[in-house]
N, C-alpha and C. Protein backbone atom coordinates (compact mmCIF):
# COMPACT_ATOMS: atom_id res chain seq x y z
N UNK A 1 10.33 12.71 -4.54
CA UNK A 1 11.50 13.27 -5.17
C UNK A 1 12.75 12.79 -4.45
N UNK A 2 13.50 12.38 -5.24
CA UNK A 2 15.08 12.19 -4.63
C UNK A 2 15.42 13.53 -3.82
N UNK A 3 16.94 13.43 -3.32
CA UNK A 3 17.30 14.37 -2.94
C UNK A 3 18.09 15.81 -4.00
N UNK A 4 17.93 15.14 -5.26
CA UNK A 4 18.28 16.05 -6.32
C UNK A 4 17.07 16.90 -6.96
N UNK A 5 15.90 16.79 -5.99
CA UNK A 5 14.41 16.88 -6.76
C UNK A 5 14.11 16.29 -7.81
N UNK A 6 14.62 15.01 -8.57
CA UNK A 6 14.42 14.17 -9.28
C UNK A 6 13.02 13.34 -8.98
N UNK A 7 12.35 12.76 -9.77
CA UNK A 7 11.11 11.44 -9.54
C UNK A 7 12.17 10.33 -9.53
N UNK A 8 13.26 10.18 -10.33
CA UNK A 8 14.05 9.10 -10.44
C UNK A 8 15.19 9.24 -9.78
N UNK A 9 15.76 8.04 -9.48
CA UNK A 9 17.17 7.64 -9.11
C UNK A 9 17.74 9.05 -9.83
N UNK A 10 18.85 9.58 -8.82
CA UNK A 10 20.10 10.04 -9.60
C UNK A 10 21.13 8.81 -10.64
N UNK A 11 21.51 9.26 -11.49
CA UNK A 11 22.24 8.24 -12.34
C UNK A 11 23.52 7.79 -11.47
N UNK A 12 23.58 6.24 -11.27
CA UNK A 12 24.73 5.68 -10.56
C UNK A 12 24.29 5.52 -9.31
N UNK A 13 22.77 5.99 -8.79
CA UNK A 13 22.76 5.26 -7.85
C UNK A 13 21.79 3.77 -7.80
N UNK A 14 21.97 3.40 -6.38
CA UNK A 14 21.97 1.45 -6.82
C UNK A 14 21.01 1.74 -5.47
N UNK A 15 19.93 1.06 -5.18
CA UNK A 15 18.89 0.68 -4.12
C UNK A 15 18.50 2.35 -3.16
N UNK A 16 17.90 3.41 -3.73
CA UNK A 16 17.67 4.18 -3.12
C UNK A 16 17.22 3.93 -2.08
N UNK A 17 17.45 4.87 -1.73
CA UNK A 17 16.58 4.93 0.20
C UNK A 17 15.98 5.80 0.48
N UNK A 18 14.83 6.35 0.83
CA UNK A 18 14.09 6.97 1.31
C UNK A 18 14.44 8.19 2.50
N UNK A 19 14.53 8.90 2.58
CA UNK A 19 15.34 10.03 3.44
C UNK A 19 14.35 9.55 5.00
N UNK A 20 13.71 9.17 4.47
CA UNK A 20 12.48 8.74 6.25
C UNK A 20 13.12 7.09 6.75
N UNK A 21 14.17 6.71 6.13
CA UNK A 21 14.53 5.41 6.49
C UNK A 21 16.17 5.46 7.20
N UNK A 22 16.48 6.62 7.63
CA UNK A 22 17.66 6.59 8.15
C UNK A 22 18.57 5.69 6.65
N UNK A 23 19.66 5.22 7.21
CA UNK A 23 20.80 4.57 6.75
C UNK A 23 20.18 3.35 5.86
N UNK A 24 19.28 3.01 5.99
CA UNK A 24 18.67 1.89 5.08
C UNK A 24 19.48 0.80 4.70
N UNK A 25 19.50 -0.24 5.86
CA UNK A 25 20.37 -0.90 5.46
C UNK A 25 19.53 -2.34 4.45
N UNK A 26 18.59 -2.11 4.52
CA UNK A 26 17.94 -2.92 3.23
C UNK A 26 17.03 -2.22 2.15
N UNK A 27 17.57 -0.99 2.12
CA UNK A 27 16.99 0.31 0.63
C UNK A 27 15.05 -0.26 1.16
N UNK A 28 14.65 -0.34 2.29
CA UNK A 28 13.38 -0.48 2.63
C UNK A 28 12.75 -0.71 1.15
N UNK A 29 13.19 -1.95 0.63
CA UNK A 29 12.33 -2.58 -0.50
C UNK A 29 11.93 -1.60 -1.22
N UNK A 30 10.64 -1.45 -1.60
CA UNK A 30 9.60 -0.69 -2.12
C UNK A 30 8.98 0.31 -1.46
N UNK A 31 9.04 0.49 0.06
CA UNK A 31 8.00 1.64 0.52
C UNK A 31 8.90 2.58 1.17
N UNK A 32 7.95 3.34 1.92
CA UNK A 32 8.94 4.28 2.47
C UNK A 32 9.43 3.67 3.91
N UNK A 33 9.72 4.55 5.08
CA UNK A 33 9.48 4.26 6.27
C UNK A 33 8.95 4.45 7.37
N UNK A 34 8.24 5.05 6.56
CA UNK A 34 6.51 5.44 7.42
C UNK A 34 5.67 4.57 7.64
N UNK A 35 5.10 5.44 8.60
CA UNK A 35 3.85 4.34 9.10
C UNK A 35 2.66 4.78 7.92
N UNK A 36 2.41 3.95 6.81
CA UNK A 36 1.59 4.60 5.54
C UNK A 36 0.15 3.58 5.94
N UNK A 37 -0.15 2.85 6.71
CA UNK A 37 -1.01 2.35 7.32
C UNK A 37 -1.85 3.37 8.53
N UNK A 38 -0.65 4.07 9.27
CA UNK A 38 -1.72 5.11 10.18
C UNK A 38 -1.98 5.82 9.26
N UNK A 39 -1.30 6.45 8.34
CA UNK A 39 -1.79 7.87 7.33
C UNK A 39 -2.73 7.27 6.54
N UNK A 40 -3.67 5.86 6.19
CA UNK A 40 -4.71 5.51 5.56
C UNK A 40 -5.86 5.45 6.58
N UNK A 41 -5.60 5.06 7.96
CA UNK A 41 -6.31 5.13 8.80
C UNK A 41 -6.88 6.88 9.19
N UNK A 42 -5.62 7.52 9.39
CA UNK A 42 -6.27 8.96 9.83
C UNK A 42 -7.03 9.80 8.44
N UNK A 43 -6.60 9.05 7.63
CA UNK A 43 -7.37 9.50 5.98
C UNK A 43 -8.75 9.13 6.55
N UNK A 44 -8.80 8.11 6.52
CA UNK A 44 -10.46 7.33 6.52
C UNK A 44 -11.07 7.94 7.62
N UNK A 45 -10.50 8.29 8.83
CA UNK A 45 -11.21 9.17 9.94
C UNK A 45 -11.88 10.23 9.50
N UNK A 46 -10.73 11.20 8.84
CA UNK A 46 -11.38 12.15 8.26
C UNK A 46 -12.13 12.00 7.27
N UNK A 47 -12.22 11.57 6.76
CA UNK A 47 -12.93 11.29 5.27
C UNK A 47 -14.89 10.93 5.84
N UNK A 48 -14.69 10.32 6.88
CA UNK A 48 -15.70 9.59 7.35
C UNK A 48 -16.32 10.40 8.20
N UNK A 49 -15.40 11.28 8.58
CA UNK A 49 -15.93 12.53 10.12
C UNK A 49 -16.70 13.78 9.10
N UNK A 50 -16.01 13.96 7.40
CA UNK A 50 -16.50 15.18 7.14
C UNK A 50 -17.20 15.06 5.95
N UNK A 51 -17.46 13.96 5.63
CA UNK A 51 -18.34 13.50 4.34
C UNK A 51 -19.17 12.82 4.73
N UNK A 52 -20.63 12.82 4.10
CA UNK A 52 -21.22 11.74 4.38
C UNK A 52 -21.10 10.49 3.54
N UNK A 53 -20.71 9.18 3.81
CA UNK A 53 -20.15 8.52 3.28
C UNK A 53 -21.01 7.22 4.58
N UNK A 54 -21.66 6.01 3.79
CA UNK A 54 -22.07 4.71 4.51
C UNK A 54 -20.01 4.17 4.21
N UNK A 55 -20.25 4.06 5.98
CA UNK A 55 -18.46 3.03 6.34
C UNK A 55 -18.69 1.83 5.48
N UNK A 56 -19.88 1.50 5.57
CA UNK A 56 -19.93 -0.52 5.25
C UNK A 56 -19.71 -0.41 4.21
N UNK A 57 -19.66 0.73 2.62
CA UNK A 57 -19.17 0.46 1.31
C UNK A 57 -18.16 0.88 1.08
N UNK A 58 -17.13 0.98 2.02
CA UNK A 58 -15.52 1.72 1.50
C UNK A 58 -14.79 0.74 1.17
N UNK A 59 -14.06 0.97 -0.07
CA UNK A 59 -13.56 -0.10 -0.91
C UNK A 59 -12.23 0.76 -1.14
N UNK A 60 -11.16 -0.36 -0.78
CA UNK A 60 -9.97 0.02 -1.22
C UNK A 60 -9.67 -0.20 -2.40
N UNK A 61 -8.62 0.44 -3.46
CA UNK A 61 -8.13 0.52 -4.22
C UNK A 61 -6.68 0.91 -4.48
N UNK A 62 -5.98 0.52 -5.28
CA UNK A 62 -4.78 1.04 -5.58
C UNK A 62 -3.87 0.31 -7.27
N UNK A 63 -2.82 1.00 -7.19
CA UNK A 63 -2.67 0.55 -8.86
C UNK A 63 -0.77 0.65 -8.40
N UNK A 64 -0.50 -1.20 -9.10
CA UNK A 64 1.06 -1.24 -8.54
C UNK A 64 1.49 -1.18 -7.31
N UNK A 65 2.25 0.06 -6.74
CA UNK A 65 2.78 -0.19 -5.69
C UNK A 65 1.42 0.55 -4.39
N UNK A 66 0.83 0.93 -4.89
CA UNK A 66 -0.81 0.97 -4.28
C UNK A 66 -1.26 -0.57 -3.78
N UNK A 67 -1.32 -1.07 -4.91
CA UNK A 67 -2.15 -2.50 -4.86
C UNK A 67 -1.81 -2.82 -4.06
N UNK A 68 -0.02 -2.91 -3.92
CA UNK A 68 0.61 -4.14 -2.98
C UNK A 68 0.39 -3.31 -1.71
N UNK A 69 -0.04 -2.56 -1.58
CA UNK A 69 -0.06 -1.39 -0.03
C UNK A 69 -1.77 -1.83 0.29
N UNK A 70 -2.31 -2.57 -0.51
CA UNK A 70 -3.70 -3.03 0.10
C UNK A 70 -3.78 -4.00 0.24
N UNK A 71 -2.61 -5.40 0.50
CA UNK A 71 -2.32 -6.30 1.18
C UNK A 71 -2.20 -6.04 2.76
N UNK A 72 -1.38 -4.78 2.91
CA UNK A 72 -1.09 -4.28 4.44
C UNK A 72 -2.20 -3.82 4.68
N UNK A 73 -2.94 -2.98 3.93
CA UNK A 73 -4.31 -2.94 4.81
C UNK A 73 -5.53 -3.86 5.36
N UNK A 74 -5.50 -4.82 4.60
CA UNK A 74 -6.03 -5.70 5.00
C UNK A 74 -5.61 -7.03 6.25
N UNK A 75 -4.18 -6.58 6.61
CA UNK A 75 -3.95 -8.04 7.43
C UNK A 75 -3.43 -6.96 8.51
N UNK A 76 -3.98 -5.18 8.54
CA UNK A 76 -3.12 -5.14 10.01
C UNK A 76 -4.28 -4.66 10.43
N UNK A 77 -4.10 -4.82 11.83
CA UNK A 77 -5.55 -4.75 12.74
C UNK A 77 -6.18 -3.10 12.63
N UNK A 78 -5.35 -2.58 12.52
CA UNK A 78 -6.20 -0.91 12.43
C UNK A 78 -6.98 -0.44 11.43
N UNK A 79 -6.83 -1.43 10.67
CA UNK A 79 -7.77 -0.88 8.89
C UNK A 79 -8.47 -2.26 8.75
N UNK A 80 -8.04 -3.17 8.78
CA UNK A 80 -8.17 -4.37 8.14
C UNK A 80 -9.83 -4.87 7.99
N UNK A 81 -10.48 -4.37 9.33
CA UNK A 81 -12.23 -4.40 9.26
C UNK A 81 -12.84 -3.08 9.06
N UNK A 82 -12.13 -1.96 7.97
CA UNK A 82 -12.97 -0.73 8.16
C UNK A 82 -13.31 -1.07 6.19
N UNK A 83 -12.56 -1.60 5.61
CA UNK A 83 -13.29 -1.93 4.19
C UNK A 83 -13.82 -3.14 4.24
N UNK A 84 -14.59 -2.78 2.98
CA UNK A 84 -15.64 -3.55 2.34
C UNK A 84 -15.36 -4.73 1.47
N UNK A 85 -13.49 -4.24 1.08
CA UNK A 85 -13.33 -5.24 -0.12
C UNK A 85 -12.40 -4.07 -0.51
N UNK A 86 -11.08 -4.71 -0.95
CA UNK A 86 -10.29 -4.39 -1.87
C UNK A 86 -10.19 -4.32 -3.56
N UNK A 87 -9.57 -3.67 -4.47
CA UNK A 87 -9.44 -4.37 -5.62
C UNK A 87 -7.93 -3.48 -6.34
N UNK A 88 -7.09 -4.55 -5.96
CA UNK A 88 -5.69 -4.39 -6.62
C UNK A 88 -5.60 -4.52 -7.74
N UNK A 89 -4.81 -3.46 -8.59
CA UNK A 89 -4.84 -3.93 -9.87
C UNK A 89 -3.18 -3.56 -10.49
N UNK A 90 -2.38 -4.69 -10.91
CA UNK A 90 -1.34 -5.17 -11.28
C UNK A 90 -0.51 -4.61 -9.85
N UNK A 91 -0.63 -5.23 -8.84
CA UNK A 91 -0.26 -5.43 -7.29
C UNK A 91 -0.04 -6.55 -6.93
N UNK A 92 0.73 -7.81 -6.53
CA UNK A 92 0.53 -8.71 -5.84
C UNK A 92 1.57 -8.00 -4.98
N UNK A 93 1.36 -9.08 -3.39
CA UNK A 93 2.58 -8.95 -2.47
C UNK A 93 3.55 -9.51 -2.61
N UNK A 94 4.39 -8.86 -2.04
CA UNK A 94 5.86 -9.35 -2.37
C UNK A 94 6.33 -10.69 -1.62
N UNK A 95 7.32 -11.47 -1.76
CA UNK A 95 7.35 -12.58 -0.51
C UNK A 95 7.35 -12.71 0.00
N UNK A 96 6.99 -13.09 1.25
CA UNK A 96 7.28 -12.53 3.00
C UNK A 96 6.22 -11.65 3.57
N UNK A 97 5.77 -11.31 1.99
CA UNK A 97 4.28 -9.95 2.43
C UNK A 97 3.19 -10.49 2.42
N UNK A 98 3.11 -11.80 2.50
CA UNK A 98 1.62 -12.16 1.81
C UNK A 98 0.25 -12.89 3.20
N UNK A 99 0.24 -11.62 4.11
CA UNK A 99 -0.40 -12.40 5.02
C UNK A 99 -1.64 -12.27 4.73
N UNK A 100 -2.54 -13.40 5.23
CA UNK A 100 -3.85 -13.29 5.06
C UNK A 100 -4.73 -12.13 5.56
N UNK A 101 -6.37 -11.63 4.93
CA UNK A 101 -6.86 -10.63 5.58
C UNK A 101 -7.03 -11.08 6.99
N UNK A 102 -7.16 -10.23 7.89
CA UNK A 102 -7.81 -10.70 9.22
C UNK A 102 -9.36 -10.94 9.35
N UNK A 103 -9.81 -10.11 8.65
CA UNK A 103 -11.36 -10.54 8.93
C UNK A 103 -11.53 -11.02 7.96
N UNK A 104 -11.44 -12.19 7.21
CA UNK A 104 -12.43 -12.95 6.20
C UNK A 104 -13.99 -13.42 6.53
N UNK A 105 -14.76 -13.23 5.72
CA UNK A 105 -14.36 -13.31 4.37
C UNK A 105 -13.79 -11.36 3.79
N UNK A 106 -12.65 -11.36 2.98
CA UNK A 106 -12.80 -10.04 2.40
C UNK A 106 -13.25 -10.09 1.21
N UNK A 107 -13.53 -9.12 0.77
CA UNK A 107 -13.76 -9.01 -0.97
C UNK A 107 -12.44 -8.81 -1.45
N UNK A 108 -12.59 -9.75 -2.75
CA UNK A 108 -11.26 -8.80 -3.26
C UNK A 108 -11.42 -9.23 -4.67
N UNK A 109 -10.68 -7.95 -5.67
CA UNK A 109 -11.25 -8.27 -7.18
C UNK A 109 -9.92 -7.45 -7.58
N UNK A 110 -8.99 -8.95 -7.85
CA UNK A 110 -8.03 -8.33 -8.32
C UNK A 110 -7.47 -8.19 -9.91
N UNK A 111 -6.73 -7.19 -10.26
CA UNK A 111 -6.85 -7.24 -12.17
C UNK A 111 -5.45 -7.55 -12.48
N UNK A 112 -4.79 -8.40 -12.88
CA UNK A 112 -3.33 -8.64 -13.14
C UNK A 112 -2.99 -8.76 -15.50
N UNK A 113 -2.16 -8.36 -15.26
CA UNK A 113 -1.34 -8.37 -16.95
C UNK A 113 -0.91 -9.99 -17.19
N UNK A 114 -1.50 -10.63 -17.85
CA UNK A 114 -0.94 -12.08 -18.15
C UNK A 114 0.27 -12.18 -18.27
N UNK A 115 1.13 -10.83 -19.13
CA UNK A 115 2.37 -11.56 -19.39
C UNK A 115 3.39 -10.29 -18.31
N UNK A 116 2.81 -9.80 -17.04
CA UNK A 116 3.55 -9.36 -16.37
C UNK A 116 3.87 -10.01 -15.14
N UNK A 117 5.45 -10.20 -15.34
CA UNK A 117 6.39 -10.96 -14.20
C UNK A 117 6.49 -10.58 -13.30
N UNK A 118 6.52 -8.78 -13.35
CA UNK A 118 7.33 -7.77 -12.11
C UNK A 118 6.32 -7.68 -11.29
N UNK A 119 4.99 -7.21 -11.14
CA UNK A 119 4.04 -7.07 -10.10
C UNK A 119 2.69 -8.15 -9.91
């Protein structure tokens, strides 16, 4: 929510910012300014500490700005060898975002819109 409790922009404003990004002097792109990489990691702790769940088949997922958030999981060292394989769907990374997984080989099965430009 904005700061108006809105899902959207207030009208007239131009590159929101995230209230967790201080002054934002680059409207932090697309995410917030959190660390949303530890909060997938301490997810999967728990998830793994109180379910029974085999680690070797956890498969990431996400949809849009998800997808592109399972590029970062895969190329930063704290998550990057706890899945099995990703599968983004209408996600690519953005420019500058596009580092390789660290542990290859990864899985990955991604689903994209032929005639979509934006993601």
């Amino acid at each position: 929510l904005d700061p108006t409790g809105s899902l959207f922009d207030p009208p007239g404003t131009k590159g929101y910012c995230y209230a967790s990004c201080g002054t934002c002097d680059d409207a932090c792109w697309w995410t917030t300014c959190e660390d949303s990489v530890a909060q997938a990691a301490a997810l999967l702790d728990e998830l793994l500490g109180d379910v029974c769940v085999d680690a070797s088949r956890v498969f990431a997922t996400g949809v849009s700005n998800g997808a592109i958030f399972l590029y970062e999981l895969a190329s930063d060292p704290r998550t990057a060898g706890r899945f099995a394989g990703y599968a983004p769907v209408v996600g690519s990374p953005h420019a500058g975002f596009n580092a390789p997984p660290l542990h290859p080989p990864a899985a990955f099965f991604g689903v994209w819109g032929e005639l979509d430009t934006t993601v």
